[in-house]
N, C-alpha and C. Protein backbone atom coordinates (compact mmCIF):
# COMPACT_ATOMS: atom_id res chain seq x y z
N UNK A 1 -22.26 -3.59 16.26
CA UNK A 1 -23.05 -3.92 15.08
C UNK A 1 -22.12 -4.31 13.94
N UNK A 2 -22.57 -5.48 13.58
CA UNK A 2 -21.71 -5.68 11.70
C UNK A 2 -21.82 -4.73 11.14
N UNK A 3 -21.16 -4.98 10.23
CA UNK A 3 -20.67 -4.21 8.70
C UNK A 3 -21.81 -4.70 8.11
N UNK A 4 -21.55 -4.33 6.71
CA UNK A 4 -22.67 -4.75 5.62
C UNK A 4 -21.87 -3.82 4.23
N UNK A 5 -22.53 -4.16 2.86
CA UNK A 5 -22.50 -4.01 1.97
C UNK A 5 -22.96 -3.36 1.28
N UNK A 6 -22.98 -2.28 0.57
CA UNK A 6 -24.01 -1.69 -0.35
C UNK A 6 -23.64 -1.67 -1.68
N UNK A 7 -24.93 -2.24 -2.45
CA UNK A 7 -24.65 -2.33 -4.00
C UNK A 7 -25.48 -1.28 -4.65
N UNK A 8 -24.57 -0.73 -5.73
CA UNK A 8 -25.33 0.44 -5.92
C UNK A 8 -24.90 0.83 -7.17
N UNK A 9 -25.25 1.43 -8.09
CA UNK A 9 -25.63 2.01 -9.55
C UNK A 9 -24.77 2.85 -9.62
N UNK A 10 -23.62 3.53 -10.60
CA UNK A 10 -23.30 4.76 -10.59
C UNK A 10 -24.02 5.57 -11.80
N UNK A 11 -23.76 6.90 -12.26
CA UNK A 11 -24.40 7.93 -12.72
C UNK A 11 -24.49 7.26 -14.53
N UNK A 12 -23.12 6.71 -14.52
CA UNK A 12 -23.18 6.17 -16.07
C UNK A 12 -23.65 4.60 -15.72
N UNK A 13 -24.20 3.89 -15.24
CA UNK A 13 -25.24 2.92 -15.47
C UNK A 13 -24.16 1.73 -15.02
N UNK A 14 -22.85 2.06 -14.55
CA UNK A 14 -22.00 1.08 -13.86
C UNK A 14 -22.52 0.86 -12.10
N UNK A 15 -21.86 -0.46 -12.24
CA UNK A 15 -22.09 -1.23 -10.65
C UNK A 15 -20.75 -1.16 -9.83
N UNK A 16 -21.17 -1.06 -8.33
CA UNK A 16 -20.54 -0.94 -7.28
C UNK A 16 -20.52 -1.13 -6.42
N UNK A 17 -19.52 -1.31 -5.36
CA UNK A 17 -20.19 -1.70 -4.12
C UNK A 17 -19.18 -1.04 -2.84
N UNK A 18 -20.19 -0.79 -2.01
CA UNK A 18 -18.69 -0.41 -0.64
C UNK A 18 -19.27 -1.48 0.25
N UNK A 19 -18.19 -1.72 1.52
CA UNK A 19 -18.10 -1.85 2.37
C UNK A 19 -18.85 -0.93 3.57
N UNK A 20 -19.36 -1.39 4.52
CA UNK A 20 -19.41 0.15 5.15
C UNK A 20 -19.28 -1.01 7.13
N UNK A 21 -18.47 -0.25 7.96
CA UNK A 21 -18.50 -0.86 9.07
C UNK A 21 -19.51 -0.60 9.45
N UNK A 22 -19.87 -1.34 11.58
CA UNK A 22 -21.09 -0.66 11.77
C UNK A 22 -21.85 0.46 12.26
N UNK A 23 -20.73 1.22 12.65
CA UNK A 23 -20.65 2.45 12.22
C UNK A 23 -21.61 3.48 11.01
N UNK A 24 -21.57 2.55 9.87
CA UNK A 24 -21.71 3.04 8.39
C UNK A 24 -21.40 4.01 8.07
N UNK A 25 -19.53 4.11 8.23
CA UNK A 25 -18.69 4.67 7.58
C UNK A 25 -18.00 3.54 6.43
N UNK A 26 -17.63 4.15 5.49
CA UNK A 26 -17.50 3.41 4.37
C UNK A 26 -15.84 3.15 4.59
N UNK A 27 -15.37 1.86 4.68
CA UNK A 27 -14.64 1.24 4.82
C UNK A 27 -13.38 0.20 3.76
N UNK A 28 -14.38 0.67 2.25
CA UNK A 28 -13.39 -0.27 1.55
C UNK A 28 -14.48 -0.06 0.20
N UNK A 29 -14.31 0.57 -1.11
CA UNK A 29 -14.67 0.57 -2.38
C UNK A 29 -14.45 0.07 -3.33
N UNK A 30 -15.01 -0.57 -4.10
CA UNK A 30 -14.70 -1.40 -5.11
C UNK A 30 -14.84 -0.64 -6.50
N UNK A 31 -14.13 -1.72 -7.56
CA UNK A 31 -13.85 -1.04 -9.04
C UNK A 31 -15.55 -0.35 -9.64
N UNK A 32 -15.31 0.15 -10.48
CA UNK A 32 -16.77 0.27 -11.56
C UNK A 32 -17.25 -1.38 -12.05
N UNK A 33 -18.44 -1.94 -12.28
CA UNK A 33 -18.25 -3.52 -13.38
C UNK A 33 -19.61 -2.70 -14.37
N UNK A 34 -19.23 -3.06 -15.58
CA UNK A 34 -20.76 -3.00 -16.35
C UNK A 34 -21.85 -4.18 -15.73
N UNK A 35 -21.52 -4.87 -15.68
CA UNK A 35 -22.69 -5.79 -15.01
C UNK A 35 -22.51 -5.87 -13.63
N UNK A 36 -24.03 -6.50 -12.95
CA UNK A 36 -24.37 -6.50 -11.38
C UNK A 36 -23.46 -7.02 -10.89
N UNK A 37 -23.39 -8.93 -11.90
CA UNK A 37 -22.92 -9.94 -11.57
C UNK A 37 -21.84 -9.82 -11.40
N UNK A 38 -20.83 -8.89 -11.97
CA UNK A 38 -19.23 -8.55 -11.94
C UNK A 38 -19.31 -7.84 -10.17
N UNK A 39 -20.46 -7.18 -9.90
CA UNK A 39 -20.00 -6.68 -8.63
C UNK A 39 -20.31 -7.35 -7.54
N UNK A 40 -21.29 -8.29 -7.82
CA UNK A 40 -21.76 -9.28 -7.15
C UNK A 40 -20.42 -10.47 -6.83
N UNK A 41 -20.07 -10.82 -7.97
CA UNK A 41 -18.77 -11.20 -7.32
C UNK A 41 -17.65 -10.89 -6.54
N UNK A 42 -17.54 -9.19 -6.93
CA UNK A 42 -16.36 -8.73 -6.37
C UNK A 42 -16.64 -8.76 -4.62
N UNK A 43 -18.03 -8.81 -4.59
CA UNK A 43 -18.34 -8.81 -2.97
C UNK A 43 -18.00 -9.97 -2.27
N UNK A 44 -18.62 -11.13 -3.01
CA UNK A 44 -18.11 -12.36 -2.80
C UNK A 44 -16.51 -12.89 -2.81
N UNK A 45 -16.03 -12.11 -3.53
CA UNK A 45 -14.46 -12.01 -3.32
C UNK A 45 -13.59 -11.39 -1.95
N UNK A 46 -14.75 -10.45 -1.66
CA UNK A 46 -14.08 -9.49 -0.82
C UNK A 46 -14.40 -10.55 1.02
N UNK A 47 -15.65 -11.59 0.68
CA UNK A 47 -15.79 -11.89 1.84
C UNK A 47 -14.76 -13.01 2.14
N UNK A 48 -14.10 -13.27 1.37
CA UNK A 48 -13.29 -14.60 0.77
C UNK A 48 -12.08 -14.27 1.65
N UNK A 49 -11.53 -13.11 0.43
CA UNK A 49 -10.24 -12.68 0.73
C UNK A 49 -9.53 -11.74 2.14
N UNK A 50 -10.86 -11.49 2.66
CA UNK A 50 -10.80 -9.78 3.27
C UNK A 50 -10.14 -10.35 4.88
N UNK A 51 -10.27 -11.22 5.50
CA UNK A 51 -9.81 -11.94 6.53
C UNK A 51 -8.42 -12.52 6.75
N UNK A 52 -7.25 -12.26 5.25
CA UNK A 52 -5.87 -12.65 5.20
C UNK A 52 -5.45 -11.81 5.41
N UNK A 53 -4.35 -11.63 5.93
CA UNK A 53 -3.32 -10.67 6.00
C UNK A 53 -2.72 -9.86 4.20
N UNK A 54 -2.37 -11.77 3.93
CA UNK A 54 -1.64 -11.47 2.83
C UNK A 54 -1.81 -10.66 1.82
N UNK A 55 -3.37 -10.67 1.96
CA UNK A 55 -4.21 -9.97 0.78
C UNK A 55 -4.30 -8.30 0.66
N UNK A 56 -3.55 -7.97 1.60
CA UNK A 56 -3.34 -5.98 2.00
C UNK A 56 -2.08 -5.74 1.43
N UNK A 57 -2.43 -4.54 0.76
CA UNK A 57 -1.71 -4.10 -0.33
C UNK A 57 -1.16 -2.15 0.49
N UNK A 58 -0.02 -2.46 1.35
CA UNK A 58 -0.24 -0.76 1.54
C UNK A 58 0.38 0.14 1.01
N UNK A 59 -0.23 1.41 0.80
CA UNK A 59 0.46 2.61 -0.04
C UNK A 59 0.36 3.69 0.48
N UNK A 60 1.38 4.77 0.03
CA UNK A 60 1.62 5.90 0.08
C UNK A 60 1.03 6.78 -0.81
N UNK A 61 0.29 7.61 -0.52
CA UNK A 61 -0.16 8.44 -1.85
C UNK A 61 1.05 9.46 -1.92
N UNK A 62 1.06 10.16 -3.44
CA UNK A 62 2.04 11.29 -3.43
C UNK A 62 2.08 12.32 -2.22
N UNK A 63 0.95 12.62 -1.84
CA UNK A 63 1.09 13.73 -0.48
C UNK A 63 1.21 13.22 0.43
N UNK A 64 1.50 12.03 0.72
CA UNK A 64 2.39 11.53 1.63
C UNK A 64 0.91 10.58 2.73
N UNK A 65 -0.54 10.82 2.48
CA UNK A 65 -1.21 10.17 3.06
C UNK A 65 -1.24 8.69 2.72
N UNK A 66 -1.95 7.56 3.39
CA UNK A 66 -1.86 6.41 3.57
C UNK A 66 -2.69 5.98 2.87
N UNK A 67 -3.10 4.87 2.17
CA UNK A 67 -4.28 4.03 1.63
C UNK A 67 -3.84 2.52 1.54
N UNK A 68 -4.84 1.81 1.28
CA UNK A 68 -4.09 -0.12 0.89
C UNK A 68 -5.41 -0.34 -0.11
N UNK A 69 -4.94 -1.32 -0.31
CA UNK A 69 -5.89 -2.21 -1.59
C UNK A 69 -5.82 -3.48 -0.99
N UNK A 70 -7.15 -3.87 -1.14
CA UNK A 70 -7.61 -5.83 -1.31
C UNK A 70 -7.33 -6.41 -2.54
N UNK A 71 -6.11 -7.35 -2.47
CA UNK A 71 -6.46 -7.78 -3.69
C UNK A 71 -6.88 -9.49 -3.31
N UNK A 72 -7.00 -9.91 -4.37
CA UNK A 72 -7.75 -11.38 -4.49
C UNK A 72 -6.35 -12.21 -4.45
N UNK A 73 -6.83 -13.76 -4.51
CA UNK A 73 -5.57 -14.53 -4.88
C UNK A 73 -4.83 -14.22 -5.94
N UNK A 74 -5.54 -13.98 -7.03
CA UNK A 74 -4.89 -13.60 -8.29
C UNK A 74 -4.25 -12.66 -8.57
N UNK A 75 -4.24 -11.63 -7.37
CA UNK A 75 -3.52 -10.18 -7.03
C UNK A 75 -4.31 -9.06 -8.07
N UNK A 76 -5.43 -9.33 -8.38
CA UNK A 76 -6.54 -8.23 -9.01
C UNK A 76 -6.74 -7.39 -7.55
N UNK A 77 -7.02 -6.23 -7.89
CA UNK A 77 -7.77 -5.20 -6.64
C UNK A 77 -9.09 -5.71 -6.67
N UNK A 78 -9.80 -5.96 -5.80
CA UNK A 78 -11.05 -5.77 -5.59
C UNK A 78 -11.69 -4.82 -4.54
N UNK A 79 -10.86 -4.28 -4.02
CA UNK A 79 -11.03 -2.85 -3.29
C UNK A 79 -10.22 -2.27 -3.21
N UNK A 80 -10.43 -0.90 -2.40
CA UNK A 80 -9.67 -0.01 -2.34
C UNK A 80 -10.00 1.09 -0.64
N UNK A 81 -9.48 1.28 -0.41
CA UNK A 81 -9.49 2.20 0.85
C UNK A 81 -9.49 3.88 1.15
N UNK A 82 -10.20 4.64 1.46
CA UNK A 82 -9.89 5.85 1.99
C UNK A 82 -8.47 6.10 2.49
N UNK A 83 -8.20 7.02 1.51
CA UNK A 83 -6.96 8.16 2.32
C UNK A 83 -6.88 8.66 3.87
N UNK A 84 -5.88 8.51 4.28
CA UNK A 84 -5.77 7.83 5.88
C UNK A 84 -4.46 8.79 6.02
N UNK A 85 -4.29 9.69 7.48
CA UNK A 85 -3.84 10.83 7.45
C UNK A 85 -2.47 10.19 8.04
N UNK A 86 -2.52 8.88 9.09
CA UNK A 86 -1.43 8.44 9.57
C UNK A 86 -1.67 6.97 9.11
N UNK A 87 -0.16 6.15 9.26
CA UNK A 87 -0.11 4.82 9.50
C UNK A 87 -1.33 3.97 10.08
N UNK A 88 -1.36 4.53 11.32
CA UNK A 88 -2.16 3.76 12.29
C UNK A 88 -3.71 3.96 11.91
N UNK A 89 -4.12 4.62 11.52
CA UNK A 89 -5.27 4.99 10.67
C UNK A 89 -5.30 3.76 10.02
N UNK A 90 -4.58 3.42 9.09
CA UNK A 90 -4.51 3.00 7.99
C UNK A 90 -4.94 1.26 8.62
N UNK A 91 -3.66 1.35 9.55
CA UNK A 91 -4.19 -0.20 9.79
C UNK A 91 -5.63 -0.28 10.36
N UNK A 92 -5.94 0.53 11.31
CA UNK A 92 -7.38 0.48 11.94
C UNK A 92 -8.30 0.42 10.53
N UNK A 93 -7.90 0.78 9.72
CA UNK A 93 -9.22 0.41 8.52
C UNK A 93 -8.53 -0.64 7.52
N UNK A 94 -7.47 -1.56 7.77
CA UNK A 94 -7.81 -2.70 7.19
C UNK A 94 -8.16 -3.56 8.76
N UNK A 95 -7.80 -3.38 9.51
CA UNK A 95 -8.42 -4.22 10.75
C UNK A 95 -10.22 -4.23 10.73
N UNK A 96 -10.60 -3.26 10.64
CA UNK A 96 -12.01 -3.01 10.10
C UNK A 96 -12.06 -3.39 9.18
N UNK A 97 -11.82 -3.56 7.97
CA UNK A 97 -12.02 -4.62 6.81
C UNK A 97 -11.86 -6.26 7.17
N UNK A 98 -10.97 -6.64 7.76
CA UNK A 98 -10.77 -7.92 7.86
C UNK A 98 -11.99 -8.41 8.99
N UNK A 99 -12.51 -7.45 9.94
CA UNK A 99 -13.56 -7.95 10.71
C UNK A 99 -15.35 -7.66 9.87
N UNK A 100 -15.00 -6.57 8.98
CA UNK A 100 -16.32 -6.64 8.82
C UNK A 100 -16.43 -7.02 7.20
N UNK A 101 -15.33 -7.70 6.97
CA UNK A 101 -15.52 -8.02 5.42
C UNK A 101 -16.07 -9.85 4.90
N UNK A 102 -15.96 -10.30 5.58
CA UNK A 102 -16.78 -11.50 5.71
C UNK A 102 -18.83 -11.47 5.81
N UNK A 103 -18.86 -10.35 6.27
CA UNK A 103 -20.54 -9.98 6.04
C UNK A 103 -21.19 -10.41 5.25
N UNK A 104 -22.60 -11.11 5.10
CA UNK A 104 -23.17 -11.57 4.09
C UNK A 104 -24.61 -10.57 4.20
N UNK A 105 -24.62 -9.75 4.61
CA UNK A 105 -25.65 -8.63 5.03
C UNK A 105 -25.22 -7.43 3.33
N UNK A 106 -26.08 -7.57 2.32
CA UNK A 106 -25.83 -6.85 1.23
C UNK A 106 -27.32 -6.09 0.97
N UNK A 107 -27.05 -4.82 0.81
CA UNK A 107 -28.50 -3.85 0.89
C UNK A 107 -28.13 -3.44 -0.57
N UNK A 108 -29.06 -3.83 -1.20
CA UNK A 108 -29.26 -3.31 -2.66
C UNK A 108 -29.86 -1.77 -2.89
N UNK A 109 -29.27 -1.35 -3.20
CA UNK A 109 -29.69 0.33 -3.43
C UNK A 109 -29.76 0.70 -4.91
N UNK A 110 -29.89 -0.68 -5.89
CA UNK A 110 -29.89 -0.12 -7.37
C UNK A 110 -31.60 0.10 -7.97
N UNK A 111 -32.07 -0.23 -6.91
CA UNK A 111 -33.68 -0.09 -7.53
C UNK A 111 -34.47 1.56 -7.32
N UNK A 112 -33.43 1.83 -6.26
CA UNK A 112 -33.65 3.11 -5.87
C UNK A 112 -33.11 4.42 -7.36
């Protein structure tokens, strides 16, 4: 099963969106935007960018676990990744990003 998208409201009235594989484990989070349209793009960014290599950003957190970032051409983040206990983790969830980040399947959850 594809991936898909969820756009969704946070508690202070900001927009968001994850990734989620098909699975629907969440796979890749994006910034806060005050507007929809800011997150609405960032999705559209993410289906853009999410299929390059170039565009994976990987890191070390201080305790030594794994994470990466999407960034755009412009080298803005437009996502971000779960803390990942090994390496190989890490790549298996940008490999899962790069396959399920092209999705045009977006479930709006802000009306809720």
């Amino acid at each position: 099963m594809a991936g898909w998208y969820e756009l969704d409201k946070s508690s202070d009235g900001q927009f968001y969106f994850v990734l989620k594989a098909g699975n629907a484990e969440v796979i890749l989070t994006s910034e806060r935007y005050t507007a929809r349209s800011g997150a609405e793009n960032g999705i559209a960014s993410v289906q853009k960018n999410s299929p390059d290599e170039a565009n994976y950003e990987r890191k070390t957190a201080s305790d030594g676990r794994y994470h990466f970032n999407l960034k755009a051409a412009n080298h803005q983040v437009i996502g971000s990744s779960q803390m990942y206990s090994s390496q190989a983790a890490r790549e298996a969830g940008i490999t899962s990003v790069k396959g399920n980040g092209p999705s045009t399947t977006i479930k709006d959850k802000t009306a809720g």
